[in-house]
N, C-alpha and C. Protein backbone atom coordinates (compact mmCIF):
# COMPACT_ATOMS: atom_id res chain seq x y z
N UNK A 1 224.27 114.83 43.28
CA UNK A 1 225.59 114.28 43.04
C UNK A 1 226.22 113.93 44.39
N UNK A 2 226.65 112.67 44.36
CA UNK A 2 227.02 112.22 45.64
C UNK A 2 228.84 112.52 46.01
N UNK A 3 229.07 113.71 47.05
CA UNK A 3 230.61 113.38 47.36
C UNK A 3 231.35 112.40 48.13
N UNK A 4 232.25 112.00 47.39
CA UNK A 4 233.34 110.99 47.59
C UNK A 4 234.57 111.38 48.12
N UNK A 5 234.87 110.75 49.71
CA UNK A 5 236.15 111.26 50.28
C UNK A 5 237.13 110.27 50.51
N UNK A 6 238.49 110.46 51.16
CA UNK A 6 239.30 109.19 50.88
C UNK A 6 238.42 108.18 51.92
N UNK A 7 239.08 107.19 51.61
CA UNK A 7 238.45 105.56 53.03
C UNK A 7 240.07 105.71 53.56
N UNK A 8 239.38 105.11 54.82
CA UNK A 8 240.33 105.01 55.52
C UNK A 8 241.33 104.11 55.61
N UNK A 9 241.57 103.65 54.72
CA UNK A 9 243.03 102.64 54.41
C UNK A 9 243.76 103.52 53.60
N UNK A 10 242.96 104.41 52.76
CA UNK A 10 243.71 105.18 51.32
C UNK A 10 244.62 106.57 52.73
N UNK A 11 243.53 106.90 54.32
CA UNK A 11 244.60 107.76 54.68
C UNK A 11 245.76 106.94 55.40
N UNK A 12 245.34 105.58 55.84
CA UNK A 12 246.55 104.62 56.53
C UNK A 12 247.83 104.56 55.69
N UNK A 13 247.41 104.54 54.26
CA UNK A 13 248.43 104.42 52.93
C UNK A 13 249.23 105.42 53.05
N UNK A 14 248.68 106.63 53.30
CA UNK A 14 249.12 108.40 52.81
C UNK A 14 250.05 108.26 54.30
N UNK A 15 249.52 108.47 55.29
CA UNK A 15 250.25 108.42 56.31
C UNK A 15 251.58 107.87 56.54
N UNK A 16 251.23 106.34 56.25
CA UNK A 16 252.45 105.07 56.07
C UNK A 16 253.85 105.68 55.35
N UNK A 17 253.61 106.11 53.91
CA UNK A 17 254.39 106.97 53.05
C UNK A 17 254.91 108.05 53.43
N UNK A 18 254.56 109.22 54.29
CA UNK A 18 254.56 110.31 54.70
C UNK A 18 255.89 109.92 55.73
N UNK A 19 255.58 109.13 56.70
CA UNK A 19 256.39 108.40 57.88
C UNK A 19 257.88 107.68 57.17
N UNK A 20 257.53 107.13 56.51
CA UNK A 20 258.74 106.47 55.54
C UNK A 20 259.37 107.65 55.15
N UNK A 21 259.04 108.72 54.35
CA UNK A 21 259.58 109.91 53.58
C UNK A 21 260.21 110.64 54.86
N UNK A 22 259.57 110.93 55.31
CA UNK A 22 259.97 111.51 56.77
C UNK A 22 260.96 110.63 57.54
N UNK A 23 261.01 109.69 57.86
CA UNK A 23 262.16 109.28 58.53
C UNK A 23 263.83 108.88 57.54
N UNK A 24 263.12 108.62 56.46
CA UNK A 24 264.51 108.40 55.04
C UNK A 24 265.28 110.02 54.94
N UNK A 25 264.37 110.94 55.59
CA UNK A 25 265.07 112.40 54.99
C UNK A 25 265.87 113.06 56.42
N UNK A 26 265.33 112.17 57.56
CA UNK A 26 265.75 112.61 59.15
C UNK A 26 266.68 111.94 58.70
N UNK A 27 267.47 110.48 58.55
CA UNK A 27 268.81 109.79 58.39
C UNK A 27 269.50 110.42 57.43
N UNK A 28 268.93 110.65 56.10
CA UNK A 28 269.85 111.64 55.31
C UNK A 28 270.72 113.00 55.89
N UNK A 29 269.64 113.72 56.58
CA UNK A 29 270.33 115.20 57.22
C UNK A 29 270.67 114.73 58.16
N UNK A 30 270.86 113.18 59.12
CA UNK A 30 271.78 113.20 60.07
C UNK A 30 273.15 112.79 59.47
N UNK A 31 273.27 112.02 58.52
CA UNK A 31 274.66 111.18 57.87
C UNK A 31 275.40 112.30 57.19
N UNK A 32 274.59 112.82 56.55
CA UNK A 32 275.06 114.81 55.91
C UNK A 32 275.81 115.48 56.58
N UNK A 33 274.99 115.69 58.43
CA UNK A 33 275.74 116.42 59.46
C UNK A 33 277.05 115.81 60.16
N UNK A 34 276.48 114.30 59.90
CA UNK A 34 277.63 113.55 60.60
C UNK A 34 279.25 113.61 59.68
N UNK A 35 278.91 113.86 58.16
CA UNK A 35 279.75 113.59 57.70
C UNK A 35 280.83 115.03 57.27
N UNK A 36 279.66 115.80 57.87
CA UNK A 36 280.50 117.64 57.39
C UNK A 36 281.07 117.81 58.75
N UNK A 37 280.46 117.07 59.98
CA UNK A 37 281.63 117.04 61.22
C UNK A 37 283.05 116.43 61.07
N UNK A 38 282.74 115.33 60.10
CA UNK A 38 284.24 114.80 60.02
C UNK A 38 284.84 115.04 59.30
N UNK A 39 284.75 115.65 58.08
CA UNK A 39 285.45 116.57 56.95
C UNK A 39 285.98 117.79 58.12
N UNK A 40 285.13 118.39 58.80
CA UNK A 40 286.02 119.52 59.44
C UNK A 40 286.82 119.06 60.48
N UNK A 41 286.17 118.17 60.86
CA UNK A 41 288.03 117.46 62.12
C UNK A 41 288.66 117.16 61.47
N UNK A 42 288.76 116.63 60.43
CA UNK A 42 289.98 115.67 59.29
C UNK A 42 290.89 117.26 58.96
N UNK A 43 289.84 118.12 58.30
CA UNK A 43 290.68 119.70 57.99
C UNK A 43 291.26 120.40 59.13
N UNK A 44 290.73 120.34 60.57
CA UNK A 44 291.41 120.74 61.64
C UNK A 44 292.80 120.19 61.83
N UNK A 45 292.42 119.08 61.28
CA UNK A 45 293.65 118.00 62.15
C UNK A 45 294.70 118.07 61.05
N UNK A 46 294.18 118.57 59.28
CA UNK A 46 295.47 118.33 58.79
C UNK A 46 295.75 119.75 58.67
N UNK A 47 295.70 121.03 59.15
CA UNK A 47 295.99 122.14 59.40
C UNK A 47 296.86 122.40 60.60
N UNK A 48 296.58 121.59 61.46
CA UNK A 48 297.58 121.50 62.47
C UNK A 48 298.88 120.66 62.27
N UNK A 49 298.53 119.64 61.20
CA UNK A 49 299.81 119.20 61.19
C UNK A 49 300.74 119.97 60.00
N UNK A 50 300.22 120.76 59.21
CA UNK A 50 300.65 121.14 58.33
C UNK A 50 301.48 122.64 59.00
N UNK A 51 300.29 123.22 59.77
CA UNK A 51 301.41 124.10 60.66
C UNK A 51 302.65 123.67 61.21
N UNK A 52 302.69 122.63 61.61
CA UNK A 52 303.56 122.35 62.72
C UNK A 52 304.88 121.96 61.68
N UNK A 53 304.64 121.48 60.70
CA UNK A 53 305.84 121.12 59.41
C UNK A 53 306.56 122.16 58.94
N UNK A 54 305.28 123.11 58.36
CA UNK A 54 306.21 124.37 58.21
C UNK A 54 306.89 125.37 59.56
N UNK A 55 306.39 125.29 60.85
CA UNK A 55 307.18 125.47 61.99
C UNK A 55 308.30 125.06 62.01
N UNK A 56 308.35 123.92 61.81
CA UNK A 56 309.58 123.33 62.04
C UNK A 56 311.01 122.89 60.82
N UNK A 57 310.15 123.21 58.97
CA UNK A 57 310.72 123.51 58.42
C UNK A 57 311.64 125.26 58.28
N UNK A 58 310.60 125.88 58.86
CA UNK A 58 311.63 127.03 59.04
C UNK A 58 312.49 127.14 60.03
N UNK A 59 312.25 126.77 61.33
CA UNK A 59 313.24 126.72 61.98
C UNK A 59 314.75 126.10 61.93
N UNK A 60 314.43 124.60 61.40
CA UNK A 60 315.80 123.94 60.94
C UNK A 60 316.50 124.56 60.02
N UNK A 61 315.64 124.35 58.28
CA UNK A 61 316.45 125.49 57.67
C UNK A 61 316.95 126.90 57.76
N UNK A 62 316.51 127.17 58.35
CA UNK A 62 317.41 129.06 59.16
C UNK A 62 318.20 128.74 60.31
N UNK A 63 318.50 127.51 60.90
CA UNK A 63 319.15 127.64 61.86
C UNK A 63 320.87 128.09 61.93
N UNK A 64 320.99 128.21 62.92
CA UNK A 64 322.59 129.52 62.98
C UNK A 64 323.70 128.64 63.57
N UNK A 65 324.84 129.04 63.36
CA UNK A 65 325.70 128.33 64.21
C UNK A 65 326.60 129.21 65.51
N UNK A 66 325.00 129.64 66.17
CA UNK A 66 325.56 130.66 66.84
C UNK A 66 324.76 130.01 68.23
N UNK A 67 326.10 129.19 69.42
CA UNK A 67 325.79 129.06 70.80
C UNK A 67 325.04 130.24 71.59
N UNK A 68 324.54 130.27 72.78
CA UNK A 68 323.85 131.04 73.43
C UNK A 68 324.21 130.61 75.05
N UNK A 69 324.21 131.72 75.82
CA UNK A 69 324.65 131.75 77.08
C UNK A 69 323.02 131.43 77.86
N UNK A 70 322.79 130.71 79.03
CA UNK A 70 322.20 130.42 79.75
C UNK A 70 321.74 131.89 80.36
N UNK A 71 320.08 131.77 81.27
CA UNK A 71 320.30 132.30 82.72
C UNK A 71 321.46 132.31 83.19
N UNK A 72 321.74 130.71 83.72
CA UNK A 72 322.94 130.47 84.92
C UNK A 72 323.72 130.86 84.28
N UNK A 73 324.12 131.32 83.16
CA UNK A 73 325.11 131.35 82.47
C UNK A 73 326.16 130.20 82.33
N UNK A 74 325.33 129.05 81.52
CA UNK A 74 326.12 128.07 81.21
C UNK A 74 325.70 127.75 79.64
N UNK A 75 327.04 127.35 78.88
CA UNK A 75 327.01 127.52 77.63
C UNK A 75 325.95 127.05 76.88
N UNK A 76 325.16 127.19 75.60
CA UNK A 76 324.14 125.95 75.21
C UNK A 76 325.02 126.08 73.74
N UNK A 77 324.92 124.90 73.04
CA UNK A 77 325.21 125.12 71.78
C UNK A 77 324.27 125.24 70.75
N UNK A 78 324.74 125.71 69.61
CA UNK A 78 323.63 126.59 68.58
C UNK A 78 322.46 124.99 68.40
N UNK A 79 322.61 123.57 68.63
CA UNK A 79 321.50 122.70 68.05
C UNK A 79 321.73 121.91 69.13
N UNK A 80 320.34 121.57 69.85
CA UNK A 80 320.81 120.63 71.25
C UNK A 80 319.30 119.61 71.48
N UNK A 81 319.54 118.33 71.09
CA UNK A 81 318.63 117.33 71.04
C UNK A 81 318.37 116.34 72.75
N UNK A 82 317.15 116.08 72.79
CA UNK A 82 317.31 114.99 74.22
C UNK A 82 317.57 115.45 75.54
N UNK A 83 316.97 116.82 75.47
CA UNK A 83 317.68 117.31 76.87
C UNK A 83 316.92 117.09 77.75
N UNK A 84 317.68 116.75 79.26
CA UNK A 84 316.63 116.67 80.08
C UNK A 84 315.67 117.72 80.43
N UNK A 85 315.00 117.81 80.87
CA UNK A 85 313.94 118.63 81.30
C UNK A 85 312.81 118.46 80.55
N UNK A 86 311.90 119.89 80.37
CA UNK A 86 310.69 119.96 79.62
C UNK A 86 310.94 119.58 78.29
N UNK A 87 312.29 120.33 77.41
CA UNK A 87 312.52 120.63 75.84
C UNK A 87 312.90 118.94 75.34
N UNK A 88 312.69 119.04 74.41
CA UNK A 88 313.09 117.47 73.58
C UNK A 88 314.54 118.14 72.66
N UNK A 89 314.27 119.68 72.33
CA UNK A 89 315.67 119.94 71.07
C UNK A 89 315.60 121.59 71.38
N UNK A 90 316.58 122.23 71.11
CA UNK A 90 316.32 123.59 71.12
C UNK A 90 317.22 124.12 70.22
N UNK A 91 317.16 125.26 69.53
CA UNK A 91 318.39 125.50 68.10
C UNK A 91 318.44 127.18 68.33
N UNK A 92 319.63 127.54 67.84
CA UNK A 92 319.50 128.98 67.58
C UNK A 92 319.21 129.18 65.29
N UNK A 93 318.09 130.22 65.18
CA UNK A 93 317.37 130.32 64.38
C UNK A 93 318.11 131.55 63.69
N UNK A 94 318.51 131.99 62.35
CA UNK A 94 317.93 133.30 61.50
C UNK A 94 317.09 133.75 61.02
N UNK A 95 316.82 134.70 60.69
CA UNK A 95 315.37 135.01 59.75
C UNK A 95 314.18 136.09 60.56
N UNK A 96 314.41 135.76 62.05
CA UNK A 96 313.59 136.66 63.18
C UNK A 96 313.24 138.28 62.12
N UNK A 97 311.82 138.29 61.74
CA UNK A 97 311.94 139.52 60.89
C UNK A 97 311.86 140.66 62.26
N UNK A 98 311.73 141.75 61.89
CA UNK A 98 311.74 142.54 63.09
C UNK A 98 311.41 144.15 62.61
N UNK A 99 309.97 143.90 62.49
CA UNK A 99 309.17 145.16 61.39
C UNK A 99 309.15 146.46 62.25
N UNK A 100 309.27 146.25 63.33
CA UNK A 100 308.81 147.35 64.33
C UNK A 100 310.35 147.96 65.07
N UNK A 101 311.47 147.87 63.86
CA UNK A 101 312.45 148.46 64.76
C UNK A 101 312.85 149.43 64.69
N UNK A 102 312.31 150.27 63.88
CA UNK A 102 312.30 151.61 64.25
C UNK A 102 311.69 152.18 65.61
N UNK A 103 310.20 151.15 66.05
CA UNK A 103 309.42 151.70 67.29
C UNK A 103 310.16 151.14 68.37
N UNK A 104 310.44 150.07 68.13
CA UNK A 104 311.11 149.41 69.74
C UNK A 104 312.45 149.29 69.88
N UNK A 105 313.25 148.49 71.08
CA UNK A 105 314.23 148.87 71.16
C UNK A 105 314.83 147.37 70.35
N UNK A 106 315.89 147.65 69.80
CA UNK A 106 316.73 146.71 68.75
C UNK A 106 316.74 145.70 69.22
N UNK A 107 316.51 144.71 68.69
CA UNK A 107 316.61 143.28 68.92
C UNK A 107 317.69 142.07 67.88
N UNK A 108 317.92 141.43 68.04
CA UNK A 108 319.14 140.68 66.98
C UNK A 108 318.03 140.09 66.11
N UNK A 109 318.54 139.60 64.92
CA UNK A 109 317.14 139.05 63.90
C UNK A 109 317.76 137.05 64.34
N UNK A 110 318.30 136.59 65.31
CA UNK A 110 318.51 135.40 65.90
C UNK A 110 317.54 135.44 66.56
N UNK A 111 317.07 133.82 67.08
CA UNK A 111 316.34 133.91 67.89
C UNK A 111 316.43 132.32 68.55
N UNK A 112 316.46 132.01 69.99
CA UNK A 112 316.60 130.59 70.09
C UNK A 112 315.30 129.99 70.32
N UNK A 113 315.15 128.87 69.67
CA UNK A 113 313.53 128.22 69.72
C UNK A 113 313.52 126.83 70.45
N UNK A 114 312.41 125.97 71.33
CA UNK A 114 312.60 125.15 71.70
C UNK A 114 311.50 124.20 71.36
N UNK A 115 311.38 123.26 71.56
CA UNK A 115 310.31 122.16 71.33
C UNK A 115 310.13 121.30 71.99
N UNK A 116 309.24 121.15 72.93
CA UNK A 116 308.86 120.13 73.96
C UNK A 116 307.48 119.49 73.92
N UNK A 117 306.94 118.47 74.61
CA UNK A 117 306.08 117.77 74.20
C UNK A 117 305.46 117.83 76.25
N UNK A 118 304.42 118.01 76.46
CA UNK A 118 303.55 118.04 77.51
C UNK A 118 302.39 117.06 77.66
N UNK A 119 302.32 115.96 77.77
CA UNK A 119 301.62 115.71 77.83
C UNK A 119 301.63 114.62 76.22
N UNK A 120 300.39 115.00 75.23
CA UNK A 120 300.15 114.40 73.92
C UNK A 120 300.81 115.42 73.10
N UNK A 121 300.86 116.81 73.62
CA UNK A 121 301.06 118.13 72.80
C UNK A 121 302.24 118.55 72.87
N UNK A 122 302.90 119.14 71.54
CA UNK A 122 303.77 119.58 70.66
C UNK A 122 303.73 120.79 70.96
N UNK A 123 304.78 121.32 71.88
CA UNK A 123 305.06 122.75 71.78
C UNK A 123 305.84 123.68 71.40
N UNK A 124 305.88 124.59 71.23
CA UNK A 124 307.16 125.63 70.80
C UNK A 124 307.02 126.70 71.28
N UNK A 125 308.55 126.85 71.61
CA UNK A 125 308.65 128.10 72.24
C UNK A 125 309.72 128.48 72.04
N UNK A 126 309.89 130.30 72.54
CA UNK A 126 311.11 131.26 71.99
C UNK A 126 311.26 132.41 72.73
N UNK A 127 312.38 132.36 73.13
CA UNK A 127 313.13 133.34 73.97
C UNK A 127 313.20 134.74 73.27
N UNK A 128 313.03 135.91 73.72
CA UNK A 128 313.16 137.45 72.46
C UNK A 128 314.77 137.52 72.80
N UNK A 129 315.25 136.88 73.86
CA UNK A 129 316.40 137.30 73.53
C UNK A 129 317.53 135.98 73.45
N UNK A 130 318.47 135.90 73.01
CA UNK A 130 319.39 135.12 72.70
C UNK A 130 319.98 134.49 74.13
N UNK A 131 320.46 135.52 74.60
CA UNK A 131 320.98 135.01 76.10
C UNK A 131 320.31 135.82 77.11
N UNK A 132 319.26 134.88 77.60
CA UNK A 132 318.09 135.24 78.21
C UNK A 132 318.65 135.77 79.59
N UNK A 133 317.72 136.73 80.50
CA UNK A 133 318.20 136.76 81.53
C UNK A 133 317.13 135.59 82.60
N UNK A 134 316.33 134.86 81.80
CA UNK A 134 314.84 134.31 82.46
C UNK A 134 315.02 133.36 81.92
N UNK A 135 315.51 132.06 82.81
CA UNK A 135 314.84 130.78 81.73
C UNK A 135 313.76 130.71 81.31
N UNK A 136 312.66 130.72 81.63
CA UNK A 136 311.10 130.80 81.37
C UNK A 136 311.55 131.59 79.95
N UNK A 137 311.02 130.63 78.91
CA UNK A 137 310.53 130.93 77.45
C UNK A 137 309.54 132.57 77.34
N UNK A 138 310.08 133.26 76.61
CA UNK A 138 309.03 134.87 75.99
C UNK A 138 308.13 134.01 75.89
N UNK A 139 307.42 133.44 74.60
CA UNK A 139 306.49 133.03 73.99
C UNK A 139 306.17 131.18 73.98
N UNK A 140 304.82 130.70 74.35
CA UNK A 140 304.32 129.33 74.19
C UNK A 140 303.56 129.18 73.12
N UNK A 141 303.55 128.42 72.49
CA UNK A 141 302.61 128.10 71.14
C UNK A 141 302.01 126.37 71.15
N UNK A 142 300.53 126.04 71.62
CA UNK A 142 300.72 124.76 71.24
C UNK A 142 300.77 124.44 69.71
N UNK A 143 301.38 123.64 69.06
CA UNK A 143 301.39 123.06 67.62
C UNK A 143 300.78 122.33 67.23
N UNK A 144 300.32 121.17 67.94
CA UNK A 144 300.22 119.42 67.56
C UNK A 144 299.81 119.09 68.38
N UNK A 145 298.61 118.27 68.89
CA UNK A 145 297.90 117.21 69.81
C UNK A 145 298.12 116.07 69.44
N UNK A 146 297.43 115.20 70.06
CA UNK A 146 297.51 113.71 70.18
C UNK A 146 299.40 113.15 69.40
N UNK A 147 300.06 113.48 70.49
CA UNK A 147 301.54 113.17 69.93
C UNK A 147 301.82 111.88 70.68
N UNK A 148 302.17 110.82 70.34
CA UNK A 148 302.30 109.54 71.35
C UNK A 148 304.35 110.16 71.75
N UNK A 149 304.58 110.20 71.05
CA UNK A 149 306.28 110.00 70.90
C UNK A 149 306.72 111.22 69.41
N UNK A 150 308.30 111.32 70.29
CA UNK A 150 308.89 112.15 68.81
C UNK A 150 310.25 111.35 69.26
N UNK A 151 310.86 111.04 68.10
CA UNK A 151 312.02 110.58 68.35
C UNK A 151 312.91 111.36 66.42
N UNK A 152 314.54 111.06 66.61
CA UNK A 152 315.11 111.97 65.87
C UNK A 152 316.07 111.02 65.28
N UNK A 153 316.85 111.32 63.85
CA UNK A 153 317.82 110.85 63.84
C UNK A 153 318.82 112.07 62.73
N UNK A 154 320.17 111.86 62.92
CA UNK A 154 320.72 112.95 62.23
C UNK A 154 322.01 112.32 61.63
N UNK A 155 321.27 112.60 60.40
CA UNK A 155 322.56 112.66 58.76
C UNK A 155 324.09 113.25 59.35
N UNK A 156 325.47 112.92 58.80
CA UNK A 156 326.47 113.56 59.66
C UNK A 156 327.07 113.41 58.41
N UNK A 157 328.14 113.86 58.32
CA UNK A 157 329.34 114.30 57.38
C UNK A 157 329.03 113.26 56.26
N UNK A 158 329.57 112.12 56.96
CA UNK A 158 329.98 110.97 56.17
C UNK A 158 329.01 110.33 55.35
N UNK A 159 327.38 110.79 55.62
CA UNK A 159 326.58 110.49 55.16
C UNK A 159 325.44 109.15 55.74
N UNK A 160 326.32 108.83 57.20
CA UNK A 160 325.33 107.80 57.85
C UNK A 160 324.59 108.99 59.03
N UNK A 161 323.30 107.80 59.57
CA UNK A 161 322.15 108.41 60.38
C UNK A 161 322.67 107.94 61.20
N UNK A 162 322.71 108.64 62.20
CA UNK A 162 323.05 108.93 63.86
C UNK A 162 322.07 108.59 65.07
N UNK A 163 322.13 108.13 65.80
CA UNK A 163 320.46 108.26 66.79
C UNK A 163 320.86 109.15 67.99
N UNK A 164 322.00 109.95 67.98
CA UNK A 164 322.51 111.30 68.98
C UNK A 164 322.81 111.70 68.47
N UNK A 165 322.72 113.50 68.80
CA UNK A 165 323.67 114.62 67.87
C UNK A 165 324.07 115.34 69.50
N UNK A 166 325.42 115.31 69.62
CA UNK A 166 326.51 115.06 68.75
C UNK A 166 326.77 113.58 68.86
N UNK A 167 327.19 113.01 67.86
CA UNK A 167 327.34 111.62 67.84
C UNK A 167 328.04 111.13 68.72
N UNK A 168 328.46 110.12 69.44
CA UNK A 168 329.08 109.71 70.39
C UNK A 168 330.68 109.78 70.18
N UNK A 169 331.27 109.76 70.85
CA UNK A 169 332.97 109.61 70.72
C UNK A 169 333.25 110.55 69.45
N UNK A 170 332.82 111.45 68.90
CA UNK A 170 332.96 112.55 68.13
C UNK A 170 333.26 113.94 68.54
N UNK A 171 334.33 115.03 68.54
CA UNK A 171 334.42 116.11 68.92
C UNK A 171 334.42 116.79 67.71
N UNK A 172 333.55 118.00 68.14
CA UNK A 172 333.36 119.32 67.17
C UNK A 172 332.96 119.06 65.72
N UNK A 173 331.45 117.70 66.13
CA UNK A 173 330.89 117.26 64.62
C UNK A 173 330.16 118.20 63.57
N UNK A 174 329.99 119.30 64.07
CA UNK A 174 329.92 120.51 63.76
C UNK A 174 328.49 120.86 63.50
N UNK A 175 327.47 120.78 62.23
CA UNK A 175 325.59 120.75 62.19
C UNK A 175 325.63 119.29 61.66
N UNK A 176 324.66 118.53 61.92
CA UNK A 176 324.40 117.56 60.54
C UNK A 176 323.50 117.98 59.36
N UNK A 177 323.67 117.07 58.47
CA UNK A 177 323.10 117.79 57.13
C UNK A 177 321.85 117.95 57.31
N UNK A 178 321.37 116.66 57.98
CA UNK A 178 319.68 116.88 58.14
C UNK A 178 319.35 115.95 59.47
N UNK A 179 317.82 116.34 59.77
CA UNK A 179 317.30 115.92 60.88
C UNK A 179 315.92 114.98 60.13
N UNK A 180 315.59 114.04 60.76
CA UNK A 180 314.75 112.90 60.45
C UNK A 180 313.81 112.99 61.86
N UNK A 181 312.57 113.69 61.80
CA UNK A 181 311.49 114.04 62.64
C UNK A 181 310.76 112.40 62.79
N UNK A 182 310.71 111.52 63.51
CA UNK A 182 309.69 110.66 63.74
C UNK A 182 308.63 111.03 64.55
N UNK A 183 307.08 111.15 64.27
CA UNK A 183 306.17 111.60 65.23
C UNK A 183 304.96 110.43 65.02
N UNK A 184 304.63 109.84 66.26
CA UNK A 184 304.04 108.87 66.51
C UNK A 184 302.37 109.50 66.95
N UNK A 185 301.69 109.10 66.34
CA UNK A 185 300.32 109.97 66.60
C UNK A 185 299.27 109.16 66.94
N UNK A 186 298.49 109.59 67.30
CA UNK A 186 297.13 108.66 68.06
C UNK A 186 296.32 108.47 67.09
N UNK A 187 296.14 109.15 65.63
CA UNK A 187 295.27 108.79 64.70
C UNK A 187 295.68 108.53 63.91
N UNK A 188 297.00 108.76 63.19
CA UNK A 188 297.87 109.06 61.85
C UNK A 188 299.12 107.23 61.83
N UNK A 189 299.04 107.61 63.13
CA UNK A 189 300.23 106.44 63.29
C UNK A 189 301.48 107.25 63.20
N UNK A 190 302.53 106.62 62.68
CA UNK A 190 304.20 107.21 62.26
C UNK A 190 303.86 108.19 61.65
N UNK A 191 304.48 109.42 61.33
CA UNK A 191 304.57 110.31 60.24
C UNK A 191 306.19 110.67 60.88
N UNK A 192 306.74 110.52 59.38
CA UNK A 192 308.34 110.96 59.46
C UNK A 192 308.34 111.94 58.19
N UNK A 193 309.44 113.09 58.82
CA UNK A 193 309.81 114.02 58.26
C UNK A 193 311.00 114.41 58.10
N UNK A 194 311.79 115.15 57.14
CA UNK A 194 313.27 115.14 56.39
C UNK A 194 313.45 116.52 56.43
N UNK A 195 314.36 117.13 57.53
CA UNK A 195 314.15 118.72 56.84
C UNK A 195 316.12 118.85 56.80
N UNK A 196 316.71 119.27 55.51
CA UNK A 196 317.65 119.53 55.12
C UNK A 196 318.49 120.99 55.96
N UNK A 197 319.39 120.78 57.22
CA UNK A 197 320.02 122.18 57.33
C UNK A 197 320.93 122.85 56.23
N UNK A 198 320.82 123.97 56.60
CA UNK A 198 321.81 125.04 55.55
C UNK A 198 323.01 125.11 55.39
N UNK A 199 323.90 125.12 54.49
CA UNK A 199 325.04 125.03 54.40
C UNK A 199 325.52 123.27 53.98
């Protein structure tokens, strides 16, 4: 009985197929990997912005109408937009929980918070005490990358938007109802936000 093995076109065939299968399954597990990289930047990126909303929704809504004394000891008032320096806005806050006061020494449940932009990045920061003896911020937090611009506008009594708080030629306009967050982003474009103060 005579044995019969493949010819050699039938292994050129097998091979040919093998190479095809093999390279169709290398592009699959690269487009797979490529595409579970960008599902997790897309989730990075909307976790950061989602932090940074509720950051800044709690801060507005708890904010106080309680001024704060400087280092130099010069007055600040309880909501202060556009300032020169590092900060873009800074507010005095309620709500500061304060679990550990039985262990440490008493602290007010106020707290003044600031928000400045460095660069692309969204920061926040907060003094432990109200009327600091240190300008230098207690605590830095970055929030938000790739920030092109933040710009603001603020609701007032009468019910028109403002592009300064305190509005111009106005004395003792007192909070506005709400603040209008514009944030200009390197991937997102505009994103505007509405956060309602208290009272």
């Amino acid at each position: 009985m005579r044995m019969r093995g493949f010819t050699l076109i039938e292994l050129l065939v097998a091979m040919f197929l093998l190479a095809i299968l093999g390279t169709a399954g290398f592009q699959m597990l690269f487009q797979i990997t490529a595409t579970r990289d960008r599902i997790e930047q897309q989730s990075q990126r909307l976790s950061e912005l989602q932090r940074t909303f509720y950051w800044l929704a709690e801060d507005i809504t708890l904010i106080a109408d309680r001024p704060v004394r400087s280092a130099i000891d010069s007055r600040l008032s309880p909501l202060q937009f556009n300032l020169q320096g590092e900060n873009l806005f800074e507010l005095t806050r309620a709500g500061w929980v304060n679990p550990a006061a039985d262990l440490l020494p008493a602290r007010s449940n106020l707290q003044r918070v600031a928000y400045g932009l460095e660069g692309d990045k969204l920061i926040r920061q907060y003094w432990y005490h109200l009327d600091p003896v240190d300008e230098s911020p207690s605590r830095r937090r970055q929030m938000l990358s790739g920030v092109e611009s933040l710009e603001f506008r603020f609701l007032d009594r009468t019910g028109e938007w403002q592009e300064s708080w305190p509005p111009p030629n106005v004395e003792d306009p007192g909070m506005p109802l709400a603040i209008e967050f514009s944030l200009e982003l390197d991937d997102y474009g505009q994103v505007d936000r509405v956060f309602a103060l208290p009272g």
